[in-house]
Structure formats: structure tokens, C-alpha cells
N, C-alpha and C. Protein backbone atom coordinates (compact mmCIF):
# COMPACT_ATOMS: atom_id res chain seq x y z
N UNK A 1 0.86 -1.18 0.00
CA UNK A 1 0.00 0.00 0.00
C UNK A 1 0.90 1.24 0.00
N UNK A 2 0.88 1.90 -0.81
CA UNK A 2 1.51 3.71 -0.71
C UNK A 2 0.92 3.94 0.20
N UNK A 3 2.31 5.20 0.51
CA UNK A 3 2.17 5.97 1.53
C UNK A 3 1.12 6.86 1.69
N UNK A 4 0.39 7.39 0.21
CA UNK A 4 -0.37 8.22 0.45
C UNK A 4 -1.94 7.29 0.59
N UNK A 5 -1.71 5.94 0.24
CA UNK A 5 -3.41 5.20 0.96
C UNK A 5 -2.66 4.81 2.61
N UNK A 6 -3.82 5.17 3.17
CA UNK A 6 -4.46 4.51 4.47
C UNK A 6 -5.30 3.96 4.69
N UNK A 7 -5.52 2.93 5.60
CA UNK A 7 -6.38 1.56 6.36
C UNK A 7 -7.18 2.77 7.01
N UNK A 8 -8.14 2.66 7.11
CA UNK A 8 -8.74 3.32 8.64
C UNK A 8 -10.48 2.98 9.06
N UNK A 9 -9.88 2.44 10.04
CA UNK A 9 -10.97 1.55 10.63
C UNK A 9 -12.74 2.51 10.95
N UNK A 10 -13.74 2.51 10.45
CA UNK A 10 -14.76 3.04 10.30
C UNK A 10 -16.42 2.90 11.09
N UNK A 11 -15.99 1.56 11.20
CA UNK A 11 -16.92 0.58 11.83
C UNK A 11 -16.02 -0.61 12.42
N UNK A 12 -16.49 -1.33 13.44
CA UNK A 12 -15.83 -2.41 14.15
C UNK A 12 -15.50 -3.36 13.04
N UNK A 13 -14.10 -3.69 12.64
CA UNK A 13 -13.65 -4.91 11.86
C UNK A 13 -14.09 -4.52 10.35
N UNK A 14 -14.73 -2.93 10.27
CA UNK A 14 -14.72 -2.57 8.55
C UNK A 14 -14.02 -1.32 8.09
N UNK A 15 -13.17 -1.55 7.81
CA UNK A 15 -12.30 -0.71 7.24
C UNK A 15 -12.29 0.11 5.63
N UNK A 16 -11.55 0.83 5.42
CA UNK A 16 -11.57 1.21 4.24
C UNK A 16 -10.11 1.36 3.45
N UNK A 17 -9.46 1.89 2.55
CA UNK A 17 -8.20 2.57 2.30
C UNK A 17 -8.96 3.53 1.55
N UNK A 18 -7.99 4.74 2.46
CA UNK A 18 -8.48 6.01 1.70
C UNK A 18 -7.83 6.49 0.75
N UNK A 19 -8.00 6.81 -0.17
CA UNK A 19 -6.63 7.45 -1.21
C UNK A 19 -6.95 8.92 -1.73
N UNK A 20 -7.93 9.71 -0.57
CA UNK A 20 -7.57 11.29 -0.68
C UNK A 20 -6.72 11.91 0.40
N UNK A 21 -6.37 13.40 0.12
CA UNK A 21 -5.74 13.61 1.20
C UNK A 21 -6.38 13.67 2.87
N UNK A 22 -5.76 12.95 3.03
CA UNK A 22 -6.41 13.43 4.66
C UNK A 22 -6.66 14.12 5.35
N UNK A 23 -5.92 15.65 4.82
CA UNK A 23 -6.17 16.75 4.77
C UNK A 23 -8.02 17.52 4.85
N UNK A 24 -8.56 17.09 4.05
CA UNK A 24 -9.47 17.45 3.01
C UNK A 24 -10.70 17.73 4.15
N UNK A 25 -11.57 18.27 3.73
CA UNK A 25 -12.21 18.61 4.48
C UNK A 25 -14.06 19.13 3.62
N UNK A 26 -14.96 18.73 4.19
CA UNK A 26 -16.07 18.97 3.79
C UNK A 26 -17.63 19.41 4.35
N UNK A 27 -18.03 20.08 3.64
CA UNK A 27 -19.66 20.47 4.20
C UNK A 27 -20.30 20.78 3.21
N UNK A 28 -21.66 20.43 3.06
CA UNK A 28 -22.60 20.87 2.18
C UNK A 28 -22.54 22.48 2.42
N UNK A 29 -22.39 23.11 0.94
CA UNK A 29 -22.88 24.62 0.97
C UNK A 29 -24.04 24.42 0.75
N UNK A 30 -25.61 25.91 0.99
CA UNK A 30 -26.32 25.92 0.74
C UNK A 30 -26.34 26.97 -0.77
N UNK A 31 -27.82 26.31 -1.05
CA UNK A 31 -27.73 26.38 -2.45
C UNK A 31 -27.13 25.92 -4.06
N UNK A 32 -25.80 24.86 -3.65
CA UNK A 32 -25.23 24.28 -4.40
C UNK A 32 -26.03 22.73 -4.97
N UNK A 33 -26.54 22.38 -4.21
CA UNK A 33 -27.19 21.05 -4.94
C UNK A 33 -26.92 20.22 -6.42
N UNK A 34 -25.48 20.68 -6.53
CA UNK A 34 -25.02 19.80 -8.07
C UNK A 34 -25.22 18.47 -7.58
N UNK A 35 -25.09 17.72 -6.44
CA UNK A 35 -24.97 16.50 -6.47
C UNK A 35 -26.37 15.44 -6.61
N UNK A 36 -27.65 16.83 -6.98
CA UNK A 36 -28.81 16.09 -7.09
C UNK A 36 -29.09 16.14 -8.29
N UNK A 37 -28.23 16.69 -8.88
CA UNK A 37 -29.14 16.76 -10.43
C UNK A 37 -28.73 15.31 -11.50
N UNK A 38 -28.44 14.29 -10.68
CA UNK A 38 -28.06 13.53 -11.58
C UNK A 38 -28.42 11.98 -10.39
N UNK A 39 -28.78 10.79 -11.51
CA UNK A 39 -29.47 9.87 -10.79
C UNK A 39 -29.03 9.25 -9.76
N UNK A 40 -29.99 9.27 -8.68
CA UNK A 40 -29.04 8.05 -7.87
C UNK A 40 -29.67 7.17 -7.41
N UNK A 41 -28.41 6.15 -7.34
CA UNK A 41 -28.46 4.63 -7.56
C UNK A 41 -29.10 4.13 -6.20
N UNK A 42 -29.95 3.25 -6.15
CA UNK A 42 -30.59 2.74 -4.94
C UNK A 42 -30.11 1.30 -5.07
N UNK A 43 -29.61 0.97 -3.91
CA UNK A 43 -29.11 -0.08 -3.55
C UNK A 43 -30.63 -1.21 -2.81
N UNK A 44 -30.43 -2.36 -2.96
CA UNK A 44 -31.70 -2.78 -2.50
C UNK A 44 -32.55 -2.47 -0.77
N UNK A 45 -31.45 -2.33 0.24
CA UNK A 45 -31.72 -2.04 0.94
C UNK A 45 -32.52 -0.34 1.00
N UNK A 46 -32.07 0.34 0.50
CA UNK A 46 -32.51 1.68 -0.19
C UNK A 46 -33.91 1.71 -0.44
N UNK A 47 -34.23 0.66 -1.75
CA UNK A 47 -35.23 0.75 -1.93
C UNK A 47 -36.60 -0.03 -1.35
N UNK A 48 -36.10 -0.68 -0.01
CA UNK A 48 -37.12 -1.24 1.38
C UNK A 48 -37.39 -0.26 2.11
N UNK A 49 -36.71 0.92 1.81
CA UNK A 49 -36.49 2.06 2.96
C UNK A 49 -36.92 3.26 2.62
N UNK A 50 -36.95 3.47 1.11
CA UNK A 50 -37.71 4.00 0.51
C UNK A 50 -38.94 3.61 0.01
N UNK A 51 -39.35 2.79 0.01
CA UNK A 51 -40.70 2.06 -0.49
C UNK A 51 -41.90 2.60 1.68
N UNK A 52 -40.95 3.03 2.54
CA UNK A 52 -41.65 3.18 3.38
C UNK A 52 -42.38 4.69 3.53
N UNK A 53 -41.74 5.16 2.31
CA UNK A 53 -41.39 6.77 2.31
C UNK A 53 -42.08 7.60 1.09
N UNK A 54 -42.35 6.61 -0.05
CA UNK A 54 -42.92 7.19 -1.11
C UNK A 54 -43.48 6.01 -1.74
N UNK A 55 -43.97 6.55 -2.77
CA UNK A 55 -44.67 5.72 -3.82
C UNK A 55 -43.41 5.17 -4.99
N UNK A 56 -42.55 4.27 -5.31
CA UNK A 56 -41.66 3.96 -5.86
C UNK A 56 -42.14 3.87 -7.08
N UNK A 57 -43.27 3.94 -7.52
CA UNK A 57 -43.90 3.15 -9.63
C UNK A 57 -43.85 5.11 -9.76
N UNK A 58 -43.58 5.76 -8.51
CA UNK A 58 -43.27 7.46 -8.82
C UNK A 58 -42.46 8.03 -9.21
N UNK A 59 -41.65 7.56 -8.10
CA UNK A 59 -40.20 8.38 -7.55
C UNK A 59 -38.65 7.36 -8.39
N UNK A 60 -39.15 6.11 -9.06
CA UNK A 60 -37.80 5.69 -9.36
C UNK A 60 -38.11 4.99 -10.71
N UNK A 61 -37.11 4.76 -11.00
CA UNK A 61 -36.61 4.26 -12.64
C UNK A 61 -35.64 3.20 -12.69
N UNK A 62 -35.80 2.49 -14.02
CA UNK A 62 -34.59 1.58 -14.05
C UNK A 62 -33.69 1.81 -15.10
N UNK A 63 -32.88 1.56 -15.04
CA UNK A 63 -31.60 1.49 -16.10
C UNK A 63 -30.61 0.90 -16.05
N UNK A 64 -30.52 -0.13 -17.24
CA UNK A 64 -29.64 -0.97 -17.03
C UNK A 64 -29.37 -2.03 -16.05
N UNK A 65 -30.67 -2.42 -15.66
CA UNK A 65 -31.06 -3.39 -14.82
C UNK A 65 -30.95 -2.82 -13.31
N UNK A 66 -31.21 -1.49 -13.14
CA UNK A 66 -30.39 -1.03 -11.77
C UNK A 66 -31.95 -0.03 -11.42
N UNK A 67 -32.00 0.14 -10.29
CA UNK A 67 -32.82 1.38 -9.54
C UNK A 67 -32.82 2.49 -9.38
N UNK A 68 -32.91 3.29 -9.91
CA UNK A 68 -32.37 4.88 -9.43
C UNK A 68 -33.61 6.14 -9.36
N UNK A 69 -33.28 6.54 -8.24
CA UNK A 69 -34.37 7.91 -8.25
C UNK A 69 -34.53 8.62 -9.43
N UNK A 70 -35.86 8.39 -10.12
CA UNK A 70 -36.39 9.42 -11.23
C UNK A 70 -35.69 11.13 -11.13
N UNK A 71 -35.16 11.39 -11.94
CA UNK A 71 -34.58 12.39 -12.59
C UNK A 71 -35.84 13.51 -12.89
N UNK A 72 -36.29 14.77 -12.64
CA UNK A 72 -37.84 14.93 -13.22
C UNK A 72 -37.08 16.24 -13.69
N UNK A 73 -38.44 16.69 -14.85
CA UNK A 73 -37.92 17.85 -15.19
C UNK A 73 -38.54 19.33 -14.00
N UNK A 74 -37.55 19.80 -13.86
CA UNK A 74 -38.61 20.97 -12.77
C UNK A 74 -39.26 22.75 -13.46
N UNK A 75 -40.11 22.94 -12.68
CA UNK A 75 -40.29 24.43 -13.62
C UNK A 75 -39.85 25.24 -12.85
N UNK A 76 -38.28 25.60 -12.71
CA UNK A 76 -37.67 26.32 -12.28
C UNK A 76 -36.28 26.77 -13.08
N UNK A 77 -35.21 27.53 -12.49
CA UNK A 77 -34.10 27.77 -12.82
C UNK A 77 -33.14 27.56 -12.05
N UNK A 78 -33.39 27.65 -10.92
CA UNK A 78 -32.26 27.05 -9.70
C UNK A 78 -32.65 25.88 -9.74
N UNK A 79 -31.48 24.95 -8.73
CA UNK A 79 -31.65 23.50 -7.92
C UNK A 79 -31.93 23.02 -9.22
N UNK A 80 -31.26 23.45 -10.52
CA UNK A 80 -31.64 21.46 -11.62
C UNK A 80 -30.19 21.44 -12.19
N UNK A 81 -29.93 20.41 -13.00
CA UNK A 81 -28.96 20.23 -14.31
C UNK A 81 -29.28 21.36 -15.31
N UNK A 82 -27.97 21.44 -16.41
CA UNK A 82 -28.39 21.82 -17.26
C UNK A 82 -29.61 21.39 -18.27
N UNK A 83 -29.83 20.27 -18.59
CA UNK A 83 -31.10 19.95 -18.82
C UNK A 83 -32.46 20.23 -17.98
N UNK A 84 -32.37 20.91 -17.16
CA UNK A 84 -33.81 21.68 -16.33
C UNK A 84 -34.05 20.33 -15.41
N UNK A 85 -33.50 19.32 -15.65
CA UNK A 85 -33.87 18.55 -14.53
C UNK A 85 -33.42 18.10 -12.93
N UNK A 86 -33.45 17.21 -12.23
CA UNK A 86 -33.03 17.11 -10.97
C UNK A 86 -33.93 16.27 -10.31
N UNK A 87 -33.30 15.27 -9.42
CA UNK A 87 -33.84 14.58 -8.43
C UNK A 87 -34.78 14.69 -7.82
N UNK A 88 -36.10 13.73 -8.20
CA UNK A 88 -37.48 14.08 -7.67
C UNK A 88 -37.90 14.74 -6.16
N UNK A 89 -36.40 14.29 -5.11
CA UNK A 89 -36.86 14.77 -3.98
C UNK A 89 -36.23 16.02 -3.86
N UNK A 90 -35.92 16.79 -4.81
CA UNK A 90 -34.90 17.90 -4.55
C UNK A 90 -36.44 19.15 -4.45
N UNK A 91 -36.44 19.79 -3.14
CA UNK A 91 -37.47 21.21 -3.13
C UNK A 91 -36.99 22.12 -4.24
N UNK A 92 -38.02 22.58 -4.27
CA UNK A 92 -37.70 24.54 -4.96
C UNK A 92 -36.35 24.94 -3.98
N UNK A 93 -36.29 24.91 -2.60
CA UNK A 93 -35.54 25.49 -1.97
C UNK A 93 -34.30 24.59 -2.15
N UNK A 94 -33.67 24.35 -2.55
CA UNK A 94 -32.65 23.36 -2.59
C UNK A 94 -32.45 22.77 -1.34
N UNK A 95 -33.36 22.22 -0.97
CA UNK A 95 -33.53 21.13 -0.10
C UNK A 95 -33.87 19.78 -0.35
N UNK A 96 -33.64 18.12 0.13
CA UNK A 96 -34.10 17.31 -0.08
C UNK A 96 -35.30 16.94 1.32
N UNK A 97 -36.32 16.38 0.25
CA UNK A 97 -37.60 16.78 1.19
C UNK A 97 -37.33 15.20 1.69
N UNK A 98 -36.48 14.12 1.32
CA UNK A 98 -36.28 12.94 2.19
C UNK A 98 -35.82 13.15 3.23
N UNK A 99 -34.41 14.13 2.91
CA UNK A 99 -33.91 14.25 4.12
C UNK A 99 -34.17 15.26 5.59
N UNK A 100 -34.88 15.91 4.90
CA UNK A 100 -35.32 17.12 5.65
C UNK A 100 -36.93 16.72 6.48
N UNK A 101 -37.82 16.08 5.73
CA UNK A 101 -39.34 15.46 6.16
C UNK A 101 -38.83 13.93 7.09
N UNK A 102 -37.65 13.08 6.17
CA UNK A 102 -38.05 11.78 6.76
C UNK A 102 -36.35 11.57 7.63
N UNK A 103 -35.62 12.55 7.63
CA UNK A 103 -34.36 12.17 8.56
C UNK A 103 -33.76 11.07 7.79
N UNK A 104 -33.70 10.82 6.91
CA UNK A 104 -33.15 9.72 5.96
C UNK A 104 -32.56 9.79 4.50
N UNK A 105 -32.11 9.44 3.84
CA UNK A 105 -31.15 9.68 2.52
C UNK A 105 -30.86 8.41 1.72
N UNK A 106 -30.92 8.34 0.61
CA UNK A 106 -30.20 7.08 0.17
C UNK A 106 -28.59 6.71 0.68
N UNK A 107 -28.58 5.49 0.53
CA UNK A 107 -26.71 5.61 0.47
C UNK A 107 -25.69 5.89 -0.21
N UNK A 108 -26.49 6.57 -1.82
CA UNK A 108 -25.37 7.29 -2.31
C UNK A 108 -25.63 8.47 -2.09
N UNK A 109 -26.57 8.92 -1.58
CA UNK A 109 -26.36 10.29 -1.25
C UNK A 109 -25.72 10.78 0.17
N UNK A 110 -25.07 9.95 0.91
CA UNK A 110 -24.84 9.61 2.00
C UNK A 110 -22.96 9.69 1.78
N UNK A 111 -22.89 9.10 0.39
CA UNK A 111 -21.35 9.05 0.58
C UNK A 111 -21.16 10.08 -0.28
N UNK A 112 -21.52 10.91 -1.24
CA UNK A 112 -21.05 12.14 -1.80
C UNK A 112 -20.57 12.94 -0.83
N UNK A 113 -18.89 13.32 -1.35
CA UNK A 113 -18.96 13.35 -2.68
C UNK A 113 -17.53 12.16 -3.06
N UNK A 114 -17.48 11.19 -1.96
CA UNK A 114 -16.91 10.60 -1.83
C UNK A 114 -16.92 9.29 -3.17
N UNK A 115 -16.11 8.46 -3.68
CA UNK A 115 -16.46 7.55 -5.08
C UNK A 115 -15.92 6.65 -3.93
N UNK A 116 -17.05 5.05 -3.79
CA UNK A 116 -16.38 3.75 -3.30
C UNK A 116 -16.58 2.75 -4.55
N UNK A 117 -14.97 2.27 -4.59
CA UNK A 117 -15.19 0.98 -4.95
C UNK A 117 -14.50 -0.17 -4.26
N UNK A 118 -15.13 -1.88 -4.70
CA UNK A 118 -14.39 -3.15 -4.61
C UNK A 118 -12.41 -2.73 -5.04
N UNK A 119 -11.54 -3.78 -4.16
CA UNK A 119 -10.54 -3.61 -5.17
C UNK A 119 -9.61 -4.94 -4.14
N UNK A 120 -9.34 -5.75 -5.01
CA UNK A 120 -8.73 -6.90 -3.77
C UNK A 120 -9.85 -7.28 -2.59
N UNK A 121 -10.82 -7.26 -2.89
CA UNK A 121 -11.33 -7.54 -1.37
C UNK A 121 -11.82 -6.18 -0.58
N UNK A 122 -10.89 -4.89 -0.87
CA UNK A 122 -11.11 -4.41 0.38
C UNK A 122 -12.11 -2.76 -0.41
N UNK A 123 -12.59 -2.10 0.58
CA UNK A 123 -13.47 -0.92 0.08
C UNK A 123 -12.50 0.00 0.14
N UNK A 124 -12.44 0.72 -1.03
CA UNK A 124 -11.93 1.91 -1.05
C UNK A 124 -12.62 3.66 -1.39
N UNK A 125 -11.90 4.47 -0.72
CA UNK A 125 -12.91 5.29 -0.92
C UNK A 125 -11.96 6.49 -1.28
N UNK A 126 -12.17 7.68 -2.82
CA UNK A 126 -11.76 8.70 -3.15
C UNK A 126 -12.37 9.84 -3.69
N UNK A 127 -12.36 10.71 -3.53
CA UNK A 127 -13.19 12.02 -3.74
C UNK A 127 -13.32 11.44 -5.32
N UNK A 128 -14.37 11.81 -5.59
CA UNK A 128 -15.01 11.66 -7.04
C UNK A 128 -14.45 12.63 -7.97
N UNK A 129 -13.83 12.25 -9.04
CA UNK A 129 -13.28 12.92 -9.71
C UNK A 129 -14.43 14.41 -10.44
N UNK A 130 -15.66 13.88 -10.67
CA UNK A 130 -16.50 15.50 -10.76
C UNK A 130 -17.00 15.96 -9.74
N UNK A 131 -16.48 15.74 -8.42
CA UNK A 131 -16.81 16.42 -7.23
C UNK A 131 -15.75 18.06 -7.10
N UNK A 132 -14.47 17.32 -7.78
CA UNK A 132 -13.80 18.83 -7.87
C UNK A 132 -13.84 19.42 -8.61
N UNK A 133 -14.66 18.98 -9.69
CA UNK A 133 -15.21 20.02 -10.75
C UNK A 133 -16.31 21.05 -10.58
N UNK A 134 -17.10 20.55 -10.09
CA UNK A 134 -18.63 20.96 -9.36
C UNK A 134 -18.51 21.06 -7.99
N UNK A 135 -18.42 20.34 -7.26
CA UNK A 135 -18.82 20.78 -5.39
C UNK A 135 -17.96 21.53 -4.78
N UNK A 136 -18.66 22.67 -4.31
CA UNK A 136 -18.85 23.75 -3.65
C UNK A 136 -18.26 23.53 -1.97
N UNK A 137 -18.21 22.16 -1.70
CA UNK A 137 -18.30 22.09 -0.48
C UNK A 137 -16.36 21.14 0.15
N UNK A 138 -16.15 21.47 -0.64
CA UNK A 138 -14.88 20.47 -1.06
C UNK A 138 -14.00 21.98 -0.12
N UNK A 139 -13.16 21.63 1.09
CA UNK A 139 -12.07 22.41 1.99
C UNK A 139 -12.59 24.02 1.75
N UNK A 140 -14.40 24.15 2.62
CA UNK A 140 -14.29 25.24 2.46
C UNK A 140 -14.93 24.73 4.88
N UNK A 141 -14.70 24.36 5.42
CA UNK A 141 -15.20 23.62 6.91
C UNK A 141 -14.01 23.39 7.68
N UNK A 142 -14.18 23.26 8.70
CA UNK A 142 -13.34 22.42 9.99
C UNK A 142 -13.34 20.86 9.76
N UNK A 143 -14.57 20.50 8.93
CA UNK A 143 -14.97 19.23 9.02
C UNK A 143 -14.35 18.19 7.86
N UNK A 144 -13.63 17.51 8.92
CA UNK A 144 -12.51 16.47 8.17
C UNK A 144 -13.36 15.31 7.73
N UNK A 145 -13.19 15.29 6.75
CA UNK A 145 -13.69 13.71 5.93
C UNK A 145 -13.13 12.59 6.90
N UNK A 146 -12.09 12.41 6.96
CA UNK A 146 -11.16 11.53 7.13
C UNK A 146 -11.88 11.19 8.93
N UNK A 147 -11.77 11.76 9.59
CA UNK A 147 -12.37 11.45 10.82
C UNK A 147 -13.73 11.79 11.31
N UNK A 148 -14.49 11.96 10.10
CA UNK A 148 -16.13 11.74 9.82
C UNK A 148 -16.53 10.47 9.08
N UNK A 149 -15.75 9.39 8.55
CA UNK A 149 -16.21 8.43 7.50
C UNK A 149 -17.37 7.85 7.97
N UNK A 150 -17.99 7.63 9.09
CA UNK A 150 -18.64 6.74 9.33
C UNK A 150 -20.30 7.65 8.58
N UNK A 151 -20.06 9.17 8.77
CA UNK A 151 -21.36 9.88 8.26
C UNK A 151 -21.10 9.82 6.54
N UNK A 152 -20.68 8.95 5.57
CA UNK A 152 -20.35 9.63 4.59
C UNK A 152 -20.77 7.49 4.12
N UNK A 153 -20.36 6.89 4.90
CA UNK A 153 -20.09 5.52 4.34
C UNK A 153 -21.61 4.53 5.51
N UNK A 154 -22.62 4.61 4.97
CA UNK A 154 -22.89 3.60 5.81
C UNK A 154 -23.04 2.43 5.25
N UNK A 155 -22.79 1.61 6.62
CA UNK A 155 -22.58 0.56 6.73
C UNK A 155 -23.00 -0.69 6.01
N UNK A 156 -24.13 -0.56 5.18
CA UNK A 156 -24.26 -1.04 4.19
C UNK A 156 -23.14 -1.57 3.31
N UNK A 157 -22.44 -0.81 2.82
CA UNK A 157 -21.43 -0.48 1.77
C UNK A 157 -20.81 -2.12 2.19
N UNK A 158 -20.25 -2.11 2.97
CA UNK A 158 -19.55 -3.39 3.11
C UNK A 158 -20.01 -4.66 2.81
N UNK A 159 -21.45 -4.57 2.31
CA UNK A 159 -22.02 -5.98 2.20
C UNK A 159 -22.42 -6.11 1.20
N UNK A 160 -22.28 -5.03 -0.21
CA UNK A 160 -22.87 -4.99 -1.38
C UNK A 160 -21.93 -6.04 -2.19
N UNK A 161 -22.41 -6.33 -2.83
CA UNK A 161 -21.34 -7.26 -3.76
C UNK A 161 -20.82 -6.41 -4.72
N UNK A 162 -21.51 -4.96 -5.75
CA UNK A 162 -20.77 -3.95 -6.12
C UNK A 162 -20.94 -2.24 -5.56
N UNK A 163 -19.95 -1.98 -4.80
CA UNK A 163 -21.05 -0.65 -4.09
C UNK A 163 -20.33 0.42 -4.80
N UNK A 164 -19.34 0.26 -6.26
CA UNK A 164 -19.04 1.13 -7.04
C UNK A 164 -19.91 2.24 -7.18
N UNK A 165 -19.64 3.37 -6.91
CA UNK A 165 -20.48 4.65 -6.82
C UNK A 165 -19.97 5.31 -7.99
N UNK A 166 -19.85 4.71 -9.17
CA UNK A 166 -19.55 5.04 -10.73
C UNK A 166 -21.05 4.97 -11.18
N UNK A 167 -21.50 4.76 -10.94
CA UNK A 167 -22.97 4.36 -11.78
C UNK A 167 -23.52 5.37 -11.67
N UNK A 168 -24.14 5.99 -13.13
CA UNK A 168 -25.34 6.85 -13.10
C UNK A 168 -26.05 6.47 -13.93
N UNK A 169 -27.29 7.40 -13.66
CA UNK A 169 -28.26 7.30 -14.83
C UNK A 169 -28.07 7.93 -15.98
């Protein structure tokens, strides 16, 4: 392992190697919401947890044999993609009304803007390469990634057979 990956234990006996700087540091800005305008992937547990929360033949889509929160178009100008669209739970206010109404989030929205994948066996986790293109929230906090993982990775992750956070819609 290079010097610049580290082991670091997250959960009892689940580990990760990190390969950003450790340095790094993060917080949601308000008003930035790039990380909703594009699909995300529901893992099955996700969608037991969301099926408690919405109407799913609503709120999600498939592609490519996979689950992901419907993409909608909005009638606005803030809070979407360049295509006018954005994540069904995203408010007018750039708020998510899952997380804000039900205290809950998917799990990829949970690890942004963090990318995990498989590699040997073990989970690895690195800032997403269009997170430093787009997010706003990337070393502008006190708040260290590195000794926050457990809010960024849940625990799920370790039991997926692919929890590659490459996938979009």
C-alpha cells in the first residue's frame, strides 16, 4: 500500500483505504445542490427504505437493470442540471424533502462526494473525480472527511457485492 493510501478503521472490523488527502475537508454549501441533479443509484436495501417513504412506480426508474431515483424535469431555474432537470426529492428550496421530512437519505447520497469501490477484497474510498469540478463544499469547513467516514459511508457499503459509486443514470 503507498504511503499516500491509508487503512482506517470506520466501523468495528470494517475498514476502508483512503486514497484522498487526509487533509481534506467537507460540508454541504447551501444552495449548491449539483450533487442532485443527476441519478441516484438505490441499492436494494434503499429501496425497502424508501418504499416506506414514497410511492416507488413514482419516484424511481430503471436502467440498465439497476434502480435509481427518477430524474424529473422541474419548472424552475435554480436547484436542476443543465437539462432543467433534478432529483425528484430535490425542493424549490434546494432542499431534499427525504432528508429534511423523513431524517433519511439514500446511500449514495450519503457518501457524496466521496467515489467507493471493490478492489482486492477491500473498500476503497476517493473524492469523485467531478466532485472537484462541481462541489462547492470540497475544503471550504473544519470538518474532516477523514475522521467523519462513518457519516459519509454507511454501513451497508460493506455488504454490497458492487457498491461502485460510478454508476449513473
Amino acid at each position: 500500500m503507498s504511503a499516500d493510501h491509508r487503512r482506517v478503521e470506520v466501523y468495528p472490523d470494517r475498514e476502508v483505504v483512503v486514497e484522498f488527502d487526509p487533509e481534506l475537508t467537507f460540508e454541504c454549501v447551501d444552495d449548491c445542490t449539483w450533487c442532485c441533479h443527476h441519478g441516484v443509484l438505490l441499492y436494494d436495501r434503499d429501496l425497502l427504505e424508501l418504499a416506506q417513504r414514497a410511492n416507488l412506480a413514482e419516484t424511481t426508474t430503471e436502467f440498465r437493470g439497476e434502480k435509481f431515483v427518477t430524474r424529473e424535469g422541474k419548472d424552475r431555474e435554480d436547484h436542476v442540471g443543465e437539462d432543467g432537470s433534478a432529483c425528484a426529492f430535490l425542493r424549490e428550496d434546494g432542499l431534499c424533502s427525504l432528508h429534511l421530512e423523513e431524517d433519511w437519505k439514500p446511500t449514495r447520497c450519503s457518501v457524496f462526494p466521496l467515489g467507493v469501490w471493490l478492489e482486492d477484497g477491500d473498500l476503497h474510498v476517493d473524492i469523485r473525480d467531478s466532485a472537484y469540478e462541481h462541489c462547492e463544499g470540497l475544503n471550504v469547513s473544519e470538518r474532516s472527511v477523514i475522521d467523519n467516514l462513518e457519516a459519509f459511508l454507511p454501513e451497508l457499503l460493506w455488504e454490497l457485492e458492487n457498491p461502485d459509486s460510478d454508476r449513473e443514470l
